[in-house]
PDB file of N, CA and C in Angstrom:
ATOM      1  N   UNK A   1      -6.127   6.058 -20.673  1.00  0.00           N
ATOM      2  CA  UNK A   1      -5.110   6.232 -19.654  1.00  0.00           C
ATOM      3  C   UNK A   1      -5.751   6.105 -18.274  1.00  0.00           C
ATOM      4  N   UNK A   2      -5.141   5.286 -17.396  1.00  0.00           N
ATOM      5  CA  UNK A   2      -5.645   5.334 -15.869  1.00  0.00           C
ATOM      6  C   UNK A   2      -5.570   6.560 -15.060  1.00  0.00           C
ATOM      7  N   UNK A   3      -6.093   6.354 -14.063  1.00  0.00           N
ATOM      8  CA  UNK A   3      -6.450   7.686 -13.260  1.00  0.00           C
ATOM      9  C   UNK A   3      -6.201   7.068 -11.936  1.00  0.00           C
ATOM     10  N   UNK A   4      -5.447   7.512 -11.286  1.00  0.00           N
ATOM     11  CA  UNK A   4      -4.750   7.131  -9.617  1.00  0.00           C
ATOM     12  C   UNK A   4      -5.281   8.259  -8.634  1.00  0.00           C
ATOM     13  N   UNK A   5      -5.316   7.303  -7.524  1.00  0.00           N
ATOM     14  CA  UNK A   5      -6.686   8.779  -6.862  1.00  0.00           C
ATOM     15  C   UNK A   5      -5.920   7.897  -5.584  1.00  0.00           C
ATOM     16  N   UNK A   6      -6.019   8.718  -4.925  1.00  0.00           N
ATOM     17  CA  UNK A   6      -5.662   8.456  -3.230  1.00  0.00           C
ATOM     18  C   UNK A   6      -7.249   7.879  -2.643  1.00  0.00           C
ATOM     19  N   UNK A   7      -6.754   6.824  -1.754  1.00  0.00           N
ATOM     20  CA  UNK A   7      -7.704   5.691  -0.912  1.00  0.00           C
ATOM     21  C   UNK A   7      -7.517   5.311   0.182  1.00  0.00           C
ATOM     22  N   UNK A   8      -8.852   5.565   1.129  1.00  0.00           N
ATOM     23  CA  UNK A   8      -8.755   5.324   2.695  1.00  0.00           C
ATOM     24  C   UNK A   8      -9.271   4.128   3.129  1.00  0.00           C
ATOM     25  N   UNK A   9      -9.001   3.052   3.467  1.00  0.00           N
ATOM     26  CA  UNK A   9      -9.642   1.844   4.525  1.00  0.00           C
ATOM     27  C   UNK A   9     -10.307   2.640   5.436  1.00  0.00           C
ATOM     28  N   UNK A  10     -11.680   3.003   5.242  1.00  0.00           N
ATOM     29  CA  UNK A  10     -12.512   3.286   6.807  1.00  0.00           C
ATOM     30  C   UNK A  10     -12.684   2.002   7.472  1.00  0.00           C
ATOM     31  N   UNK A  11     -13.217   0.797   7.277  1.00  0.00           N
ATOM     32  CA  UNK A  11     -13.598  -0.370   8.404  1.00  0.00           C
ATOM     33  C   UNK A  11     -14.096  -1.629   7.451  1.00  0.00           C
ATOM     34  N   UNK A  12     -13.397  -2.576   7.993  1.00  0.00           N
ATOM     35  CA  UNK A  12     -13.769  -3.787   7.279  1.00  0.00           C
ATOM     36  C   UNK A  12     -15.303  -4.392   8.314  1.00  0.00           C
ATOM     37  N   UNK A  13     -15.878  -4.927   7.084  1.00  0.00           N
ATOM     38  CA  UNK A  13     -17.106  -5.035   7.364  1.00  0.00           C
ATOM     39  C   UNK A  13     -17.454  -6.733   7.185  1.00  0.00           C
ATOM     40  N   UNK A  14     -17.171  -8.074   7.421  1.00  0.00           N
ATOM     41  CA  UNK A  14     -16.976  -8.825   7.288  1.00  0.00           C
ATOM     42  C   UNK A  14     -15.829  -9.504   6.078  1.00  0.00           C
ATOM     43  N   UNK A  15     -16.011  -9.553   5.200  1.00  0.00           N
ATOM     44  CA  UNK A  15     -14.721 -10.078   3.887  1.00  0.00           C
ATOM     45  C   UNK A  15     -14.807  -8.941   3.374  1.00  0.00           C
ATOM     46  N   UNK A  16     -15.595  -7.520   3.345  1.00  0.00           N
ATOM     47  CA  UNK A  16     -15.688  -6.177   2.335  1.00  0.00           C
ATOM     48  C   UNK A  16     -14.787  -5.552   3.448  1.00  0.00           C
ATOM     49  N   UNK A  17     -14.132  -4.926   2.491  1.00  0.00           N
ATOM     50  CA  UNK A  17     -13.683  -3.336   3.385  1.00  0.00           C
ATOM     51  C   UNK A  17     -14.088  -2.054   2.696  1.00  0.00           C
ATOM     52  N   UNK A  18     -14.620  -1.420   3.571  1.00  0.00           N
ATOM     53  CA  UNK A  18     -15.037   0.254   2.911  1.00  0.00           C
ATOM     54  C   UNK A  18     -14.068   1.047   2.898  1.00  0.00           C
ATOM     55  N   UNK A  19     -14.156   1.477   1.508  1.00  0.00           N
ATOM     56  CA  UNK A  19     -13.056   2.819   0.688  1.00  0.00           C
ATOM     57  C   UNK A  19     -13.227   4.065   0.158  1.00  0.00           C
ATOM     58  N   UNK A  20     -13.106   4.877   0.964  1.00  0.00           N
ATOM     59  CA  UNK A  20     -13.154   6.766   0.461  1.00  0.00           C
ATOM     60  C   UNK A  20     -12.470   6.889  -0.896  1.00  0.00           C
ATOM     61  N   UNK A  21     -12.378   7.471  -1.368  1.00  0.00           N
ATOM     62  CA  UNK A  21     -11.625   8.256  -2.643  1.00  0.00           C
ATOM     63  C   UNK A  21     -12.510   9.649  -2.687  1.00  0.00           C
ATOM     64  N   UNK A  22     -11.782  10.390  -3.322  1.00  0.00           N
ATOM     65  CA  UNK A  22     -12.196  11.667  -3.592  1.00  0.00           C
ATOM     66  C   UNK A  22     -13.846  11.464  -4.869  1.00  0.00           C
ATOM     67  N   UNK A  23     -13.812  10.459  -5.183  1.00  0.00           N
ATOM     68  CA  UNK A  23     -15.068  10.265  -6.023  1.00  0.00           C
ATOM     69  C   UNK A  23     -16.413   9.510  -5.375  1.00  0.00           C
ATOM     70  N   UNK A  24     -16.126   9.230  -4.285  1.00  0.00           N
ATOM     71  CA  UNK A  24     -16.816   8.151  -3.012  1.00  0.00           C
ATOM     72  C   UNK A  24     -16.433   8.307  -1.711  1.00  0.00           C
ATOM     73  N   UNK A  25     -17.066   9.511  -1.299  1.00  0.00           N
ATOM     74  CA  UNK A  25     -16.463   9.509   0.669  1.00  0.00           C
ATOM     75  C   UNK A  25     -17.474   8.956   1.520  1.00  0.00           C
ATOM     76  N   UNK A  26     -17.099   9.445   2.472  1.00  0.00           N
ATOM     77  CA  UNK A  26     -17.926   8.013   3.716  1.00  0.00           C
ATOM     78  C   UNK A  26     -19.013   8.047   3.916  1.00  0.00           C
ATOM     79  N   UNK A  27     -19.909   8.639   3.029  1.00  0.00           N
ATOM     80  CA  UNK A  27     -21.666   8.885   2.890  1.00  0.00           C
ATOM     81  C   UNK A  27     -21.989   7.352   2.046  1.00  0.00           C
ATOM     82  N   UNK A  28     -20.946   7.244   1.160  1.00  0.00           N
ATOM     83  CA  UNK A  28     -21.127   6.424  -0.152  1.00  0.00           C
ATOM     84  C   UNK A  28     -19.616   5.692  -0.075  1.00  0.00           C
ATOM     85  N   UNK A  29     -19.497   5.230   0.320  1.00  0.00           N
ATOM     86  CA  UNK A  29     -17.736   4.107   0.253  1.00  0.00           C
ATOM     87  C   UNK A  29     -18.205   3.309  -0.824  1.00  0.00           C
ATOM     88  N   UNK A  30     -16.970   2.778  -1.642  1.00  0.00           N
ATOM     89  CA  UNK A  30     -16.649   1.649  -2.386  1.00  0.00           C
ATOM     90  C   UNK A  30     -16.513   0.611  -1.435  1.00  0.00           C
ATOM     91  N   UNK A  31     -17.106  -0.287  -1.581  1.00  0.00           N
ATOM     92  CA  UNK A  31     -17.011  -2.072  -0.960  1.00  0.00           C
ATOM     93  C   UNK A  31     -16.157  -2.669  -1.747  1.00  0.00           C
ATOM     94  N   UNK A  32     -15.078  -3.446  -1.308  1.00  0.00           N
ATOM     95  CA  UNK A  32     -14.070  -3.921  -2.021  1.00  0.00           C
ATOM     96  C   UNK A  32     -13.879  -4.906  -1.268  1.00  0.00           C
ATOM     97  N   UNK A  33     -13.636  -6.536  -2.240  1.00  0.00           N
ATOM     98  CA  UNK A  33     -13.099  -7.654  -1.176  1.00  0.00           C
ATOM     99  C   UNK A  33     -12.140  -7.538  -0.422  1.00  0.00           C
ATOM    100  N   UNK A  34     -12.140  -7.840   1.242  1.00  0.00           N
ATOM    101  CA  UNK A  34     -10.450  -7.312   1.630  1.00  0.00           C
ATOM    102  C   UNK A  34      -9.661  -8.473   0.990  1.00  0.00           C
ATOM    103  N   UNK A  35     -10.311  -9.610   0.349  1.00  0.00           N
ATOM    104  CA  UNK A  35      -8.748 -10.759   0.380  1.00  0.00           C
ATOM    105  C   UNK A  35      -8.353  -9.873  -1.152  1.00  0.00           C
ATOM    106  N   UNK A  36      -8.932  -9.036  -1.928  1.00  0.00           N
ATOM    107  CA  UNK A  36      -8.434  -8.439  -3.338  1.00  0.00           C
ATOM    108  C   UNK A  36      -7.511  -7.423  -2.605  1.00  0.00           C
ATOM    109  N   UNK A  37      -7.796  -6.160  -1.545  1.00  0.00           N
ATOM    110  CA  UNK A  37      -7.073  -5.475  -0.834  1.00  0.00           C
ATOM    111  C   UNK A  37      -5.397  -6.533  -0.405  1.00  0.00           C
ATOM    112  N   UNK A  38      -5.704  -7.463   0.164  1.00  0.00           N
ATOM    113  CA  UNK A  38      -4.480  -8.166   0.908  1.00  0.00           C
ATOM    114  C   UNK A  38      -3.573  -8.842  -0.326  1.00  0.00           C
ATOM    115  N   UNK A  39      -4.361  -9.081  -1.545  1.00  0.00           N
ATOM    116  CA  UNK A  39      -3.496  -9.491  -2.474  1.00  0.00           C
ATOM    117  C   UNK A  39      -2.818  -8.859  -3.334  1.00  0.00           C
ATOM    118  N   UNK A  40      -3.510  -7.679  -3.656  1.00  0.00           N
ATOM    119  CA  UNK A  40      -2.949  -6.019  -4.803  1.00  0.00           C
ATOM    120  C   UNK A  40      -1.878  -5.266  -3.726  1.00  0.00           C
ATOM    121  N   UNK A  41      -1.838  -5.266  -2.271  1.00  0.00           N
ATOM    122  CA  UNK A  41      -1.107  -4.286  -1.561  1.00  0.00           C
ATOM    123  C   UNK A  41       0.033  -5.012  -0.606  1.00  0.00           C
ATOM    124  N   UNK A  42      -0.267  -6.347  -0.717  1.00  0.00           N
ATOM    125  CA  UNK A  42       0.659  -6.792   0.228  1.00  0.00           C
ATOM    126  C   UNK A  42       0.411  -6.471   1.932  1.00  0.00           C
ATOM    127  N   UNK A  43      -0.518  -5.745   2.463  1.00  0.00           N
ATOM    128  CA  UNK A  43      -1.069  -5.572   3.912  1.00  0.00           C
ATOM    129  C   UNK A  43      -1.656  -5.676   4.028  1.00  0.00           C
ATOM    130  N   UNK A  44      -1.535  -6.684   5.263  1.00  0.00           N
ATOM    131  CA  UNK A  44      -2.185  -7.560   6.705  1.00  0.00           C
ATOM    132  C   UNK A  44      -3.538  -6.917   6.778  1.00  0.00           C
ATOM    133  N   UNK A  45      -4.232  -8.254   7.185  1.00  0.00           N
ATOM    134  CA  UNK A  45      -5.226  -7.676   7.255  1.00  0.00           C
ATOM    135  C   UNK A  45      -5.756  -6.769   8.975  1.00  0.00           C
ATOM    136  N   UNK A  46      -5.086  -7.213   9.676  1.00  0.00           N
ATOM    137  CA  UNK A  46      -4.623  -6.261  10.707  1.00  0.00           C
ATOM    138  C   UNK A  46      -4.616  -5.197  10.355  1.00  0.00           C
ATOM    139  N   UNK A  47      -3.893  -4.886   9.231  1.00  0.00           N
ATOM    140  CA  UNK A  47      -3.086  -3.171   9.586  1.00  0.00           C
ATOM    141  C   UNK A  47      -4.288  -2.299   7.705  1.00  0.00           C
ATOM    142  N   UNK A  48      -4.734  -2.981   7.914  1.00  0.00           N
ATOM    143  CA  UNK A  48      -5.732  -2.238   6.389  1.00  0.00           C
ATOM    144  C   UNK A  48      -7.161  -1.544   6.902  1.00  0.00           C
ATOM    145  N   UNK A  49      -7.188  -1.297   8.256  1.00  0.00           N
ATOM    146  CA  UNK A  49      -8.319  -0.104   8.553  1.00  0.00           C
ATOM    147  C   UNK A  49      -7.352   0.909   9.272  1.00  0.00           C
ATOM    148  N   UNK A  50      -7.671   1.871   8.156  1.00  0.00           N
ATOM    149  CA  UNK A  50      -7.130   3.184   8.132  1.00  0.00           C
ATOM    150  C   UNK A  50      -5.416   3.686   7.430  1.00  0.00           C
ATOM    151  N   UNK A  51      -5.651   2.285   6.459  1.00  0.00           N
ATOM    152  CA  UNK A  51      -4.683   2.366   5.520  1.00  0.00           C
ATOM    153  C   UNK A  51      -4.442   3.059   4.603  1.00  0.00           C
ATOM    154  N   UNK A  52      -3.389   4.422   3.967  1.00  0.00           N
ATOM    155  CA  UNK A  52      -3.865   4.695   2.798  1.00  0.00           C
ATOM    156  C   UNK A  52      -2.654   4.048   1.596  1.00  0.00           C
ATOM    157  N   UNK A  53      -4.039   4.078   0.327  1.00  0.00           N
ATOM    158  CA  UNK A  53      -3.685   3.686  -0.450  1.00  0.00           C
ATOM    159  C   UNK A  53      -3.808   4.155  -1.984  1.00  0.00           C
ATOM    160  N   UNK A  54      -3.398   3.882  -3.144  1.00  0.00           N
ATOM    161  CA  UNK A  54      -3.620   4.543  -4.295  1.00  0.00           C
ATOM    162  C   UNK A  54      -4.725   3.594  -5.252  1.00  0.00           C
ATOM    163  N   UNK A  55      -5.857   3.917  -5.419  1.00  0.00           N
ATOM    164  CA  UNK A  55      -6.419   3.211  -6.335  1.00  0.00           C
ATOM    165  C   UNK A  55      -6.348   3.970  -8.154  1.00  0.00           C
ATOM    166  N   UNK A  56      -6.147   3.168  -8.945  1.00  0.00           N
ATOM    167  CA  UNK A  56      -5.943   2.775 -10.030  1.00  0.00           C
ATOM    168  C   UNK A  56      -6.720   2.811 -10.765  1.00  0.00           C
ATOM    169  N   UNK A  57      -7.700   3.721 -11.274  1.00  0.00           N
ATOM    170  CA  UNK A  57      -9.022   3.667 -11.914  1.00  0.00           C
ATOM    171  C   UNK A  57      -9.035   3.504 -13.468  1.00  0.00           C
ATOM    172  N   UNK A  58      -9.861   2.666 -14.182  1.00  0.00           N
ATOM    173  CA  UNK A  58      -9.590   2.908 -15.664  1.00  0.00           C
ATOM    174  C   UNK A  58     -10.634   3.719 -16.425  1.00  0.00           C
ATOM    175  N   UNK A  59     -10.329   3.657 -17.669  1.00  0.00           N
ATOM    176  CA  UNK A  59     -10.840   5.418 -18.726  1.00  0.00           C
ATOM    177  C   UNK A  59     -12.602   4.941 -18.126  1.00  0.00           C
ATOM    178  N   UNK A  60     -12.778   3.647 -18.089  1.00  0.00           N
ATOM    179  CA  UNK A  60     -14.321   3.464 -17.836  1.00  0.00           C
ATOM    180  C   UNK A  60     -15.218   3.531 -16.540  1.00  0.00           C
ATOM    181  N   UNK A  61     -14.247   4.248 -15.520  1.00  0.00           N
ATOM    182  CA  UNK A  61     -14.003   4.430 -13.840  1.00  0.00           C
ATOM    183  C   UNK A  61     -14.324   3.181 -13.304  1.00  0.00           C
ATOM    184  N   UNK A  62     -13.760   2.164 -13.517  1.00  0.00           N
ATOM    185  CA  UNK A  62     -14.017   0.972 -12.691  1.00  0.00           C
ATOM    186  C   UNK A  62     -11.984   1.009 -12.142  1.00  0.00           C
ATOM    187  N   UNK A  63     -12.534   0.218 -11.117  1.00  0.00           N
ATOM    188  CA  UNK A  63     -11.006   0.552  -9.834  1.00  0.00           C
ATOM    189  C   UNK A  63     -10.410  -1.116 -10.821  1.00  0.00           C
ATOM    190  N   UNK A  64      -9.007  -0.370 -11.381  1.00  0.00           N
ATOM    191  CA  UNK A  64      -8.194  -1.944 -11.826  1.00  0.00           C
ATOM    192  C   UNK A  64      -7.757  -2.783 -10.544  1.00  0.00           C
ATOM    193  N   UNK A  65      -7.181  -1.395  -9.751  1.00  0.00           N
ATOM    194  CA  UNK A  65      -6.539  -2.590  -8.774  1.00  0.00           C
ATOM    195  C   UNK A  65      -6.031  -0.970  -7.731  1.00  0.00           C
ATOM    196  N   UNK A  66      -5.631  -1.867  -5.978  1.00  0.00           N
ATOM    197  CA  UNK A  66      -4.708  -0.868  -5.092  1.00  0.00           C
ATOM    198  C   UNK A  66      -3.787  -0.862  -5.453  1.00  0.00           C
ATOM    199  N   UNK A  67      -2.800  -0.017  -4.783  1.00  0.00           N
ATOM    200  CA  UNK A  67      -1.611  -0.270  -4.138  1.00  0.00           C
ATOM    201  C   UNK A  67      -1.148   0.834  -3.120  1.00  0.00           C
ATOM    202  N   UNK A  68      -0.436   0.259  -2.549  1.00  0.00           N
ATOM    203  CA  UNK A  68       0.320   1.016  -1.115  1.00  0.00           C
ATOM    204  C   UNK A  68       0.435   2.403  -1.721  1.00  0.00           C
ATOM    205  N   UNK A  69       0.244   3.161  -0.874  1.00  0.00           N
ATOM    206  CA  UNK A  69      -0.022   4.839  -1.014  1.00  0.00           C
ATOM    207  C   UNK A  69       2.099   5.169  -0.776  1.00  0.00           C
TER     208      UNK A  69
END
């Protein structure tokens, strides 16, 4: 069964954007492609630092996918 955890856009960092979750905060962010961010959530890449969002984790904690919080 998946596991949905609330997710913060701290700052895109060239094509990566860095992501908090309660399992990874801003000592240690998840790097995530933003064009995977702009395609799973539907938002601009404008408006995706300091976005929140729900990530989707599976039984093996790898992130399936976002979506809009």
């Amino acid at each position: 069964m998946s596991e949905r955890l609330p997710a913060h856009v701290l700052l895109l960092i060239g094509d990566e954007a860095e992501i908090t979750t309660p399992h990874r905060d801003h000592a240690d962010p998840e790097r995530v492609p933003v064009a995977r961010l702009l395609e799973e959530t539907g938002i601009s890449r404008e408006e995706l630092v300091g976005a929140k969002l729900v990530a989707v984790v599976s039984d093996d904690g790898e992130l399936e996918r976002f979506e809009r919080a």
